[in-house]
PDB file of N, CA and C in Angstrom:
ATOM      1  N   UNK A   1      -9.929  -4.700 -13.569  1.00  0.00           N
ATOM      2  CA  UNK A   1      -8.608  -4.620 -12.978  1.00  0.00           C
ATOM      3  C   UNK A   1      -8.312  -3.164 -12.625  1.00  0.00           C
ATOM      4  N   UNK A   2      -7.968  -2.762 -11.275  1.00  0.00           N
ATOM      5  CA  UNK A   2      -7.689  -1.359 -11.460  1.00  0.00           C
ATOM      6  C   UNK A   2      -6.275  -0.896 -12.103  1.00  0.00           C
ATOM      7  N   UNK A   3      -6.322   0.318 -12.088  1.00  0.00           N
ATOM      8  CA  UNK A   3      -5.385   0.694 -12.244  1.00  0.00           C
ATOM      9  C   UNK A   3      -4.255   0.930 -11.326  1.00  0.00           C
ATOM     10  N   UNK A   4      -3.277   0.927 -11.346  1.00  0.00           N
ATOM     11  CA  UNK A   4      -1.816   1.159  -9.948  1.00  0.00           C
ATOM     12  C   UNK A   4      -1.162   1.674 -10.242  1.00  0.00           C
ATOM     13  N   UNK A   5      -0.881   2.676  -9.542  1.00  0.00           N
ATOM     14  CA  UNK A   5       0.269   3.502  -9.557  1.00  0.00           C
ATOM     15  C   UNK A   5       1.609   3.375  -9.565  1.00  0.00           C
ATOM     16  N   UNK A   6       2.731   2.743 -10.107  1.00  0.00           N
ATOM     17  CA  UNK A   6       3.880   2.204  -9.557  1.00  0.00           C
ATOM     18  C   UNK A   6       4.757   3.139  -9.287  1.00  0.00           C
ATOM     19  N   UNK A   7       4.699   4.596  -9.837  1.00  0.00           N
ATOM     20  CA  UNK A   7       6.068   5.169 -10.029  1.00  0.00           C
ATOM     21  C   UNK A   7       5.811   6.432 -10.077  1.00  0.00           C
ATOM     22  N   UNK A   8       6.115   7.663  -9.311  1.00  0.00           N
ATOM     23  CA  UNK A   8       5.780   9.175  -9.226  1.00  0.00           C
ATOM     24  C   UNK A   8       6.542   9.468  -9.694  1.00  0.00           C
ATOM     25  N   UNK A   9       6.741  11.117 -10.571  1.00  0.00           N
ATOM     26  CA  UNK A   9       8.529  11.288 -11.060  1.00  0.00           C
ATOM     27  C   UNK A   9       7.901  12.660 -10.770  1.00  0.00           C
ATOM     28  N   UNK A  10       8.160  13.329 -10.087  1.00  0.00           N
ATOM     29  CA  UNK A  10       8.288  15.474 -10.144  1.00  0.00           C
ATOM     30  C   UNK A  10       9.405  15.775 -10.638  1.00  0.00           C
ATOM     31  N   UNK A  11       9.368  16.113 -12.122  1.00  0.00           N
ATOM     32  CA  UNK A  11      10.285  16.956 -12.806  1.00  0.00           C
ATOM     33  C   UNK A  11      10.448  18.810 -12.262  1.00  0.00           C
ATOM     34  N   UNK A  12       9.685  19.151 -11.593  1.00  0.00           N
ATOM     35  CA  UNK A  12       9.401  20.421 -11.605  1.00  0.00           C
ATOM     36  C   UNK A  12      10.356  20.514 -10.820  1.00  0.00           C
ATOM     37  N   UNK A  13      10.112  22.398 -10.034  1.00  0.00           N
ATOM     38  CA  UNK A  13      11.036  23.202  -8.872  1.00  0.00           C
ATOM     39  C   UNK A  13      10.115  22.726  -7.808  1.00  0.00           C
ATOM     40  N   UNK A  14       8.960  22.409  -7.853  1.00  0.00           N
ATOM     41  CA  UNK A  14       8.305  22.435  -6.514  1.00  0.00           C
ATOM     42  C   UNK A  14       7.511  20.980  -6.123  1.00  0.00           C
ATOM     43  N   UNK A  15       7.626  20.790  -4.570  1.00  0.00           N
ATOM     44  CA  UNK A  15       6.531  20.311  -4.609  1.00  0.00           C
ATOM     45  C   UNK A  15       5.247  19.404  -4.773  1.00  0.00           C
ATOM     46  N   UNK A  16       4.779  18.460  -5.106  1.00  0.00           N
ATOM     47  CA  UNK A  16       3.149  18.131  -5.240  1.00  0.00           C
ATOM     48  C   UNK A  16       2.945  17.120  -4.267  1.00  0.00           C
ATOM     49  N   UNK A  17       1.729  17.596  -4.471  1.00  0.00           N
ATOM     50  CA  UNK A  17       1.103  16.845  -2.558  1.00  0.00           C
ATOM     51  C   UNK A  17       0.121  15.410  -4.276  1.00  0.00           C
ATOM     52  N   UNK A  18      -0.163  14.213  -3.617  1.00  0.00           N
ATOM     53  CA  UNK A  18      -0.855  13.597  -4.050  1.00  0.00           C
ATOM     54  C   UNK A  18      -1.966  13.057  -3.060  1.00  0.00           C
ATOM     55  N   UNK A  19      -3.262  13.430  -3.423  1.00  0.00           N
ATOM     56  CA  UNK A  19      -4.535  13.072  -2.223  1.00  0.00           C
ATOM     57  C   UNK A  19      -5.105  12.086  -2.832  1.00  0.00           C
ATOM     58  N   UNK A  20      -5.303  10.882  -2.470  1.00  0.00           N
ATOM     59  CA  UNK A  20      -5.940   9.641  -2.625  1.00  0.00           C
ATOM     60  C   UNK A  20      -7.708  10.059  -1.404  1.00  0.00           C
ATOM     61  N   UNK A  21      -8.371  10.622  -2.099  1.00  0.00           N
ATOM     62  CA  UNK A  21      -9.092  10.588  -1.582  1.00  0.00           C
ATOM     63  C   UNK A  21     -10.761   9.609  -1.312  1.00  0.00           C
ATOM     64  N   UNK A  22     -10.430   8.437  -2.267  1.00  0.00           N
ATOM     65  CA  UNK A  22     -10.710   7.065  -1.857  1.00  0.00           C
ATOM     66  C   UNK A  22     -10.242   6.369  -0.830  1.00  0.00           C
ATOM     67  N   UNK A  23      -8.939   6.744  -0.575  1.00  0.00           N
ATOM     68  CA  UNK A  23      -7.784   6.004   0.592  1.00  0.00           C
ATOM     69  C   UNK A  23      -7.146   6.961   1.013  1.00  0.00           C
ATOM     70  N   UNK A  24      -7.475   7.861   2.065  1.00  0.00           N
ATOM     71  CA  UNK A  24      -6.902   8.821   2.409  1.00  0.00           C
ATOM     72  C   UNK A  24      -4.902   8.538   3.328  1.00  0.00           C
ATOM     73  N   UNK A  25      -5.546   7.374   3.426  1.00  0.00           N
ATOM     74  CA  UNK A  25      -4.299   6.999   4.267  1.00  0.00           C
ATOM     75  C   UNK A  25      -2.684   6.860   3.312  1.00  0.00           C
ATOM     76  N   UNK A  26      -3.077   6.851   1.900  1.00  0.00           N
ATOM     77  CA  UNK A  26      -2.187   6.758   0.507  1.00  0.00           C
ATOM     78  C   UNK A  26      -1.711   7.744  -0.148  1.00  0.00           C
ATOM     79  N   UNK A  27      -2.212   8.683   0.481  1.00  0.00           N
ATOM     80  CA  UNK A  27      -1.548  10.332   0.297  1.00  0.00           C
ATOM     81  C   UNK A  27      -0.035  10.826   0.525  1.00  0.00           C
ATOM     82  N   UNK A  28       0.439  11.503   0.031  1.00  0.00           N
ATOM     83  CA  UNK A  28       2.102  11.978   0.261  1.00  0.00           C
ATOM     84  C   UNK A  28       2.192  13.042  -0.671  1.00  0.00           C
ATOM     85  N   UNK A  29       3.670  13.393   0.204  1.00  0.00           N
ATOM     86  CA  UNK A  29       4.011  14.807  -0.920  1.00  0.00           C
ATOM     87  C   UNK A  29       5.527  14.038  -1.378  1.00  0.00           C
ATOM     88  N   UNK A  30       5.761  14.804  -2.622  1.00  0.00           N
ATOM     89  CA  UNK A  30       6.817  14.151  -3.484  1.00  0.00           C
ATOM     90  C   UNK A  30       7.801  15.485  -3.648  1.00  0.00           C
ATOM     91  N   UNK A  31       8.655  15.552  -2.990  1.00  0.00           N
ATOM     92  CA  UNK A  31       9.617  16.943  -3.130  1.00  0.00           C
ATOM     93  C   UNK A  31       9.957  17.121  -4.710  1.00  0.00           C
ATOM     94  N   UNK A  32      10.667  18.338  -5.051  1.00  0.00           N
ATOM     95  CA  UNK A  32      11.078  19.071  -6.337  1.00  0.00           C
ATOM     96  C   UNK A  32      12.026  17.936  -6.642  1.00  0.00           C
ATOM     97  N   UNK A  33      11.724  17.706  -8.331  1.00  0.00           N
ATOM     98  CA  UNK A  33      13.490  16.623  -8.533  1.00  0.00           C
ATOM     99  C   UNK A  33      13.494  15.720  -8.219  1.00  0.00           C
ATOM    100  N   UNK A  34      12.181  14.527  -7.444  1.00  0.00           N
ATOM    101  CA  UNK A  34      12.548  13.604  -6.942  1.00  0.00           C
ATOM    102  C   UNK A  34      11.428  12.851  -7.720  1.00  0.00           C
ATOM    103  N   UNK A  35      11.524  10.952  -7.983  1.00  0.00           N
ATOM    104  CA  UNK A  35      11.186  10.061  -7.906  1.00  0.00           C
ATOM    105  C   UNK A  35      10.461   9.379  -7.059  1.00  0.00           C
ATOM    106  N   UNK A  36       9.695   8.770  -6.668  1.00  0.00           N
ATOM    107  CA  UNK A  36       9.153   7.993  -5.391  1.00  0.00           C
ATOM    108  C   UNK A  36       8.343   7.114  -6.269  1.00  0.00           C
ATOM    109  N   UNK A  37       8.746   5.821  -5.685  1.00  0.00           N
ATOM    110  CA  UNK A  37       8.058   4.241  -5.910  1.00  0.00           C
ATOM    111  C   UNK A  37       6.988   4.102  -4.769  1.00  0.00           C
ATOM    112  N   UNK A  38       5.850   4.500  -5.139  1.00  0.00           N
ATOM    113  CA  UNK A  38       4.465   3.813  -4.551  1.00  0.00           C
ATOM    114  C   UNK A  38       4.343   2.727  -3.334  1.00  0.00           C
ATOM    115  N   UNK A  39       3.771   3.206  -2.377  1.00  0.00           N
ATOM    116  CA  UNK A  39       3.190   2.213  -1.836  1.00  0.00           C
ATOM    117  C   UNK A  39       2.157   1.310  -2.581  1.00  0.00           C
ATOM    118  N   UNK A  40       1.926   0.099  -2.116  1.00  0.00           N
ATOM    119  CA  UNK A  40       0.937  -0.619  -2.813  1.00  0.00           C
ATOM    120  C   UNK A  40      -0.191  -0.003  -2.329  1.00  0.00           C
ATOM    121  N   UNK A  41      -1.470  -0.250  -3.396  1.00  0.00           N
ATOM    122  CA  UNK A  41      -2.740   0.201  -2.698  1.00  0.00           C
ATOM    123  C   UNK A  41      -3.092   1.818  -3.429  1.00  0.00           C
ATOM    124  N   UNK A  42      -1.976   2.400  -3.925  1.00  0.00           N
ATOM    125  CA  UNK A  42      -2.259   3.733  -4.547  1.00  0.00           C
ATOM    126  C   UNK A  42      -2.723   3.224  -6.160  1.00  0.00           C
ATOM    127  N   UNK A  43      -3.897   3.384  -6.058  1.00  0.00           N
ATOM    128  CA  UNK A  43      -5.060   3.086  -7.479  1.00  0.00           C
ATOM    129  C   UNK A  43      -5.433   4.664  -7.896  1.00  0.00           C
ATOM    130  N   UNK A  44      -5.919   4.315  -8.955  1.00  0.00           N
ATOM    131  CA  UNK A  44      -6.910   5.739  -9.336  1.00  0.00           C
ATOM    132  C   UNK A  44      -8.246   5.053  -9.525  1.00  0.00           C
ATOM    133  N   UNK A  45      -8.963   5.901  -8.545  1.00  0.00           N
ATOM    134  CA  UNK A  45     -10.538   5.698  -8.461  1.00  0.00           C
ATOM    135  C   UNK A  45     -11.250   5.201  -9.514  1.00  0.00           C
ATOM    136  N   UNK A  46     -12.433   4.286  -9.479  1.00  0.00           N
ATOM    137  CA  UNK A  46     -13.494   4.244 -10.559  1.00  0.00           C
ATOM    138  C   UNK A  46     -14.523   5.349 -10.342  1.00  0.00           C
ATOM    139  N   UNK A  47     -14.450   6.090  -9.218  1.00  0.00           N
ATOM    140  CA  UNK A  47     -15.500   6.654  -8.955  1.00  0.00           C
ATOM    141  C   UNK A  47     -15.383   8.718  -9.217  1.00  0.00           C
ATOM    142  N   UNK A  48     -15.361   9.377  -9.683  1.00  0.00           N
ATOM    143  CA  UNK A  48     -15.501  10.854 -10.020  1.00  0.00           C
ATOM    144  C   UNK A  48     -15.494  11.296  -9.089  1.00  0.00           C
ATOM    145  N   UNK A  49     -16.269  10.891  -8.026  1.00  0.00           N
ATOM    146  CA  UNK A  49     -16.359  11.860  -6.548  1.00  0.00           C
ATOM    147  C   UNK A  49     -15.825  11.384  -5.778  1.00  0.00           C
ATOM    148  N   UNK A  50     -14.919  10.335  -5.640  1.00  0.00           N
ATOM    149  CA  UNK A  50     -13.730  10.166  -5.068  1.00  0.00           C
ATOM    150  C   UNK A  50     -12.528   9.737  -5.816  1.00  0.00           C
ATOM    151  N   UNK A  51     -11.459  11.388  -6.510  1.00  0.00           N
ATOM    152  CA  UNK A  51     -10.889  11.165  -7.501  1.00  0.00           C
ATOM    153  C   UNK A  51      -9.254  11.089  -6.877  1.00  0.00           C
ATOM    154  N   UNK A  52      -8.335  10.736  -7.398  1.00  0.00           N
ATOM    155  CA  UNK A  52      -7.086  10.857  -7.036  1.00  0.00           C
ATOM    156  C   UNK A  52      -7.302  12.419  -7.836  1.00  0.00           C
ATOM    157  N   UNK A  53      -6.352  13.640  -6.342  1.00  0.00           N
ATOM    158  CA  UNK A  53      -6.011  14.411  -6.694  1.00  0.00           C
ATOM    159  C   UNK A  53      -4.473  15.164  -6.381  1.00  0.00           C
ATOM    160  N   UNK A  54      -4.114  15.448  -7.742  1.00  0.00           N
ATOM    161  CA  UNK A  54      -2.730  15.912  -7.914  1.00  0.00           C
ATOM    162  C   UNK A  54      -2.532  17.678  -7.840  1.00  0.00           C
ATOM    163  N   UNK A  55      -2.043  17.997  -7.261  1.00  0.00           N
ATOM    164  CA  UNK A  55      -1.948  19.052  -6.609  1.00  0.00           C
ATOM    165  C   UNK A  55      -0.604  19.552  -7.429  1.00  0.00           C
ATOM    166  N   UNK A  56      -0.157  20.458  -7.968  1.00  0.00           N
ATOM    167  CA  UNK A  56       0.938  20.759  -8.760  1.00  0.00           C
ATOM    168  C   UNK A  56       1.482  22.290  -9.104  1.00  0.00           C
ATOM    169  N   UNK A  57       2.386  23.372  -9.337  1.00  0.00           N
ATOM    170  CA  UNK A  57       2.707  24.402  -9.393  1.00  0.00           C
ATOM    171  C   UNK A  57       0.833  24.853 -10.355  1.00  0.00           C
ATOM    172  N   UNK A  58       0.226  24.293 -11.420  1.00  0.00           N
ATOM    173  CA  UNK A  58      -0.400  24.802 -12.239  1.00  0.00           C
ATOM    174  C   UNK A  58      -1.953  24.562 -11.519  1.00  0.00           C
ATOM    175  N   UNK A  59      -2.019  23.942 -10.538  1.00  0.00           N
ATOM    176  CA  UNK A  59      -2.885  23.738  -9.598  1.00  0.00           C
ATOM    177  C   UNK A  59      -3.785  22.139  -9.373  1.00  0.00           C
ATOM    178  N   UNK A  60      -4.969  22.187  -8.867  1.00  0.00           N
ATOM    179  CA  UNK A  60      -5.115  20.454  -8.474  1.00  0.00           C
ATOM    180  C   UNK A  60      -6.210  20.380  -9.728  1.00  0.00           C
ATOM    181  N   UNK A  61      -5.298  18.822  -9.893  1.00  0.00           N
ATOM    182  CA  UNK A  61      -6.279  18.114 -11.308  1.00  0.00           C
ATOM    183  C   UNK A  61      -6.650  16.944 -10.535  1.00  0.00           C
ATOM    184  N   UNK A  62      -8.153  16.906 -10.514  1.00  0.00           N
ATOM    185  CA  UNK A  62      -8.749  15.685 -10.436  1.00  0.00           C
ATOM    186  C   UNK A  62      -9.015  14.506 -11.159  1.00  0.00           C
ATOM    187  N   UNK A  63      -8.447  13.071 -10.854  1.00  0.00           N
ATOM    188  CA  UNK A  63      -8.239  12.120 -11.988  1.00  0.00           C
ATOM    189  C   UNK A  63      -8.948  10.809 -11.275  1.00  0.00           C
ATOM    190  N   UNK A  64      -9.668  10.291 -12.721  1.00  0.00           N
ATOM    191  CA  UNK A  64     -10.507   8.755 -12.056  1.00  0.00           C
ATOM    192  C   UNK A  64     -10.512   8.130 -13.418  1.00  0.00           C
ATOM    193  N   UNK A  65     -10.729   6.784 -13.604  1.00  0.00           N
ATOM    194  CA  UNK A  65     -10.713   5.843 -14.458  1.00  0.00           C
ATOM    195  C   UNK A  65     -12.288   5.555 -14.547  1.00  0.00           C
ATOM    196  N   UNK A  66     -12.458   5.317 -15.898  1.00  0.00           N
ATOM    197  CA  UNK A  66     -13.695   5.294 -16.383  1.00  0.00           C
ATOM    198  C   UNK A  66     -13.960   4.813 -17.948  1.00  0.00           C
ATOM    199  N   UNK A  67     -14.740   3.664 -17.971  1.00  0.00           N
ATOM    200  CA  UNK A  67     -14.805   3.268 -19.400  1.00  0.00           C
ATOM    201  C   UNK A  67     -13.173   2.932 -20.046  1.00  0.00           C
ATOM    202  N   UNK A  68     -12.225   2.017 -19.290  1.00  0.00           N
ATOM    203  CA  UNK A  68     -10.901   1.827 -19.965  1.00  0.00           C
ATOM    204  C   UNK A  68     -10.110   3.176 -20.030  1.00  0.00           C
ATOM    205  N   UNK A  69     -10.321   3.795 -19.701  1.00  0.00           N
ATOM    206  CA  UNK A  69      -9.835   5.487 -19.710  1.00  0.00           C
ATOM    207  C   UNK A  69      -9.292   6.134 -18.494  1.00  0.00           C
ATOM    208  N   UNK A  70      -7.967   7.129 -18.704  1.00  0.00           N
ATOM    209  CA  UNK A  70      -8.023   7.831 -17.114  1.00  0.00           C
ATOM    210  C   UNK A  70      -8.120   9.264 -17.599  1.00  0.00           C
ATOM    211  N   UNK A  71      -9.520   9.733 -16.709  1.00  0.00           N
ATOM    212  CA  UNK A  71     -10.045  10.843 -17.552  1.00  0.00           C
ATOM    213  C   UNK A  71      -8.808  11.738 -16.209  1.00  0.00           C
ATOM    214  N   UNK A  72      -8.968  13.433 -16.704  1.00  0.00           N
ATOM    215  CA  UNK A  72      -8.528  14.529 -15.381  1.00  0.00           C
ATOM    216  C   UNK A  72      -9.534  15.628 -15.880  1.00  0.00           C
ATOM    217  N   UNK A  73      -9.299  16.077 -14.758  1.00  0.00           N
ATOM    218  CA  UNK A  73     -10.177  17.411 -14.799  1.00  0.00           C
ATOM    219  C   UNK A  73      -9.166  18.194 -13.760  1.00  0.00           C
ATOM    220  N   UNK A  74      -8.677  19.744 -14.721  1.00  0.00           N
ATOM    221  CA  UNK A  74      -8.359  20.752 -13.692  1.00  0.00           C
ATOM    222  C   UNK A  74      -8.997  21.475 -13.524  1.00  0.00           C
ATOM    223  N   UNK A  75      -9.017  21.836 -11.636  1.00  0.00           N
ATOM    224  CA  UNK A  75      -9.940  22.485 -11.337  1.00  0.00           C
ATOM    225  C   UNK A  75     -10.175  24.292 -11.798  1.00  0.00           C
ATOM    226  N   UNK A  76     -11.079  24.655 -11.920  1.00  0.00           N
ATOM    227  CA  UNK A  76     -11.698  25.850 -12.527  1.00  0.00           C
ATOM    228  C   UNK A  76     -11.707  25.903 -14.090  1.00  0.00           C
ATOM    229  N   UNK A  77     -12.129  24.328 -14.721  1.00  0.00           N
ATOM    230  CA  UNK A  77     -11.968  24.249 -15.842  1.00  0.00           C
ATOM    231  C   UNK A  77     -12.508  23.268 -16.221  1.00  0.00           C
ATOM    232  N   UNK A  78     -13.399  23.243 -17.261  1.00  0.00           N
ATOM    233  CA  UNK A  78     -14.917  22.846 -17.611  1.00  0.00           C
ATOM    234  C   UNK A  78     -14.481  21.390 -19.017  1.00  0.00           C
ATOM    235  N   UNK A  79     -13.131  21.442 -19.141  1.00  0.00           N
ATOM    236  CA  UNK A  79     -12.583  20.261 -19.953  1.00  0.00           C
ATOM    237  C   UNK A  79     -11.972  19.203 -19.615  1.00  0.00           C
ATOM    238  N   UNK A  80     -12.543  18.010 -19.572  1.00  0.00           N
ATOM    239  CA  UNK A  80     -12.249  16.920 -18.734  1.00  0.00           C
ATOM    240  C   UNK A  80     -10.824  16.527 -20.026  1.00  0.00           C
ATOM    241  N   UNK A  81      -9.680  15.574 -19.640  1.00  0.00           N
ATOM    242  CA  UNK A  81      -8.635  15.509 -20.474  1.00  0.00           C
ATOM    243  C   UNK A  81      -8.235  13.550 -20.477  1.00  0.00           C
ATOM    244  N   UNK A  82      -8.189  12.990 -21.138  1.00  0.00           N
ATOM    245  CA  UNK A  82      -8.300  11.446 -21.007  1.00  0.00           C
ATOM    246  C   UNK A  82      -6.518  11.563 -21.187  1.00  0.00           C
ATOM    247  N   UNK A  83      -6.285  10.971 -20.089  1.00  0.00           N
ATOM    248  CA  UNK A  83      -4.570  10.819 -19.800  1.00  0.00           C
ATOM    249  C   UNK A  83      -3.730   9.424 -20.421  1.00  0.00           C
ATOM    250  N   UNK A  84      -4.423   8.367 -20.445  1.00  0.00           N
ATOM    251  CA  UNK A  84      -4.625   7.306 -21.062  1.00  0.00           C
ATOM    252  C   UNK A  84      -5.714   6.542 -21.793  1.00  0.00           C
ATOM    253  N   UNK A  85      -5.710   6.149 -22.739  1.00  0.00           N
ATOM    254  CA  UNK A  85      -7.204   5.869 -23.265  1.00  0.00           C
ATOM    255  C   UNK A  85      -6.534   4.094 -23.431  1.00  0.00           C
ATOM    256  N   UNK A  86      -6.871   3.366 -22.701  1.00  0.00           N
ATOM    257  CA  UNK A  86      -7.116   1.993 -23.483  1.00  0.00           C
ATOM    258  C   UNK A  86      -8.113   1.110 -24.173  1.00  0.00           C
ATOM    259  N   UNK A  87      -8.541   1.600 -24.324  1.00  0.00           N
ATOM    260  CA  UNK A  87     -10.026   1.385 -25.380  1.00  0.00           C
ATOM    261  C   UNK A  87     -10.315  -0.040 -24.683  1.00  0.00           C
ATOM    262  N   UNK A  88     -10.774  -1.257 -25.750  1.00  0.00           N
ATOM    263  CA  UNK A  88     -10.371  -2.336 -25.118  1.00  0.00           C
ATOM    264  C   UNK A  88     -10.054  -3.351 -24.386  1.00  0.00           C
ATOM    265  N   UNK A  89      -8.600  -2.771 -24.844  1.00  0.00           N
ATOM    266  CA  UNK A  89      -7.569  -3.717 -23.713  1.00  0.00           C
ATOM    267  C   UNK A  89      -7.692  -3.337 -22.242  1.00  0.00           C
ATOM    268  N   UNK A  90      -8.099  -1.969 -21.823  1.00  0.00           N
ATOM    269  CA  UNK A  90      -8.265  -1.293 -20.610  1.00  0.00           C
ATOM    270  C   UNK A  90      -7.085  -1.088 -19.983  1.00  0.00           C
ATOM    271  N   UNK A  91      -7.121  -0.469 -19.139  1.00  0.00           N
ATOM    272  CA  UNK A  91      -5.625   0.897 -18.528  1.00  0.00           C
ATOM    273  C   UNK A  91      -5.427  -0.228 -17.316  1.00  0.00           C
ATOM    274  N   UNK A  92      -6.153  -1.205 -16.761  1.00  0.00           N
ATOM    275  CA  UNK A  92      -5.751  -1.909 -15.939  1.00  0.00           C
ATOM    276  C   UNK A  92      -4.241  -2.261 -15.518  1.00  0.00           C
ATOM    277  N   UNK A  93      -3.768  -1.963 -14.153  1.00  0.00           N
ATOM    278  CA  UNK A  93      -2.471  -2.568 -14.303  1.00  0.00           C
ATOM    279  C   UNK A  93      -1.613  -1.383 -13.606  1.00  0.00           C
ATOM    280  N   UNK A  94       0.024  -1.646 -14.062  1.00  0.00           N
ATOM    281  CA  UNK A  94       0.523  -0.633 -13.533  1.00  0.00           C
ATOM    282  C   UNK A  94       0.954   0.623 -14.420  1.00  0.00           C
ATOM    283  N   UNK A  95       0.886   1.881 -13.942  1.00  0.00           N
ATOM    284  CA  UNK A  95       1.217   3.007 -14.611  1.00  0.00           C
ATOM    285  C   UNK A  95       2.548   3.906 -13.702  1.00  0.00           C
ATOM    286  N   UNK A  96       2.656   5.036 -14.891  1.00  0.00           N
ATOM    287  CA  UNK A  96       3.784   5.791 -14.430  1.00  0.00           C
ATOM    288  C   UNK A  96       2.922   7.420 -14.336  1.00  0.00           C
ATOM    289  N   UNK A  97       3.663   7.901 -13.562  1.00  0.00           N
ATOM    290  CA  UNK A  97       2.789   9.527 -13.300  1.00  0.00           C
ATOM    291  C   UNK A  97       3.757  10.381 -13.272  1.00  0.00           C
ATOM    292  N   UNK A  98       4.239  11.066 -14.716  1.00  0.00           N
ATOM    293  CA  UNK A  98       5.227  12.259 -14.129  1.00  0.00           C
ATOM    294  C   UNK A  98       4.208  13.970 -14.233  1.00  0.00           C
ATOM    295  N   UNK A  99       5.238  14.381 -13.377  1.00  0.00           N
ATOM    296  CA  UNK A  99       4.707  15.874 -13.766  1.00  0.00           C
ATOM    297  C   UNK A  99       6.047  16.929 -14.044  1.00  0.00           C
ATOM    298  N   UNK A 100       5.615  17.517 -15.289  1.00  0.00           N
ATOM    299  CA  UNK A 100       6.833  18.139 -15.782  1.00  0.00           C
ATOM    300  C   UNK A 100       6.755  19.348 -15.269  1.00  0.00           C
ATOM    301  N   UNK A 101       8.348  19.774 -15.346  1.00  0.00           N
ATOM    302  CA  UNK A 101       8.400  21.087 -15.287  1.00  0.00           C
ATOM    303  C   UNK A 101       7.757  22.822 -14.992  1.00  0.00           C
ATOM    304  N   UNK A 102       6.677  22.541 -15.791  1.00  0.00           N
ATOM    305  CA  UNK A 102       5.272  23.132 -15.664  1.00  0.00           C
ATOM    306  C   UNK A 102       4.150  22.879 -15.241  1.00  0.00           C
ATOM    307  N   UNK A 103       3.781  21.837 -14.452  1.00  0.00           N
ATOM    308  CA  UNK A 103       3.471  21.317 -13.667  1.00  0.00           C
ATOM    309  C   UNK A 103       2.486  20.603 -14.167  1.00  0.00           C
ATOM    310  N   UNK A 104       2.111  20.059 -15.910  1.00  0.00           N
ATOM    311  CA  UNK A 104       1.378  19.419 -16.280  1.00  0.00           C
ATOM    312  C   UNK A 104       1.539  17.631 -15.638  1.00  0.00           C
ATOM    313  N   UNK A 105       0.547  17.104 -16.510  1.00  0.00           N
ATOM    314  CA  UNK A 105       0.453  15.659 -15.910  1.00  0.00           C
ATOM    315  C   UNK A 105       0.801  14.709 -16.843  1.00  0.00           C
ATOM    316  N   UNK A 106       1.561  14.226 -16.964  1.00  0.00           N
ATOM    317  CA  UNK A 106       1.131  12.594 -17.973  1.00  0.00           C
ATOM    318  C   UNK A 106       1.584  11.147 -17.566  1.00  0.00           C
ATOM    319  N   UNK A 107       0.969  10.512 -18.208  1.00  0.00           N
ATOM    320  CA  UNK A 107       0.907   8.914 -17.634  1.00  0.00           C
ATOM    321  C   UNK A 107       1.579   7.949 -18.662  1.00  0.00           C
ATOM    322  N   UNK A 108       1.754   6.919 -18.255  1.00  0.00           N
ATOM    323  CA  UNK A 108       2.073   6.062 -19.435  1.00  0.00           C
ATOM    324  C   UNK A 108       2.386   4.956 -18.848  1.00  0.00           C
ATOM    325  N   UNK A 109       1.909   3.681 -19.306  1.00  0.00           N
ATOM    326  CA  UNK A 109       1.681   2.454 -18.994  1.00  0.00           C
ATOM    327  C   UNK A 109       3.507   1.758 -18.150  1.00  0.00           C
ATOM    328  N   UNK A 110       3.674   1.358 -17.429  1.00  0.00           N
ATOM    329  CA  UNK A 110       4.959   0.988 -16.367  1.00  0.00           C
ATOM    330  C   UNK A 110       5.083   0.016 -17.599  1.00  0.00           C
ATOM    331  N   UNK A 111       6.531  -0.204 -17.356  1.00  0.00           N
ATOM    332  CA  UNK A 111       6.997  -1.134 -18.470  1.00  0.00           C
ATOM    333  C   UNK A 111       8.486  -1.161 -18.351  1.00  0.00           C
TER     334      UNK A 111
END
């Protein structure tokens, strides 16, 4: 089951572009302060080399699902970071994507 995106939230001052670069056509930028509800079709990749990438004041983190997991990787940085782990049950389904203030990332299952 993939995973889906349902819900963007930019807490920050600025900004973030989101590149679906599996589906280039699923890309957008999400202004400072704002919310945005997903088009359908915005997944996070099974594949590493074509990762959803989030672009943010702290710079672009590359993110793909793998093994029930949504791993990231920011770029110029050699530590991959598991954003959700569903062991299991698997991350399948819909999720939430905010980015705070500082332009980190976190996820958490839509509900």
């Amino acid at each position: 089951m993939p995973t889906n995106i349902k819900t963007f939230r930019n807490e920050s001052d600025h900004s973030i572009i989101v590149f679906n670069s599996e589906n280039i056509g699923n890309s957008f930028w999400i202004k400072a302060k704002h919310t945005e509800n997903t088009k359908p079709g915005l997944w996070i990749s099974w594949h590493k080399d074509l990762p959803l990438i989030l672009c943010t004041i702290k710079g672009m983190c590359h993110i793909w699902d793998v093994d029930w997991k949504i791993h990231g990787q920011w770029e110029g940085n050699s530590n991959e970071i598991i954003f959700l782990d569903g062991s299991d049950k698997g991350v399948g389904g819909d999720i939430q994507v905010s980015v705070t203030k500082d332009g980190d990332i976190e996820m958490k299952k839509a509900g």
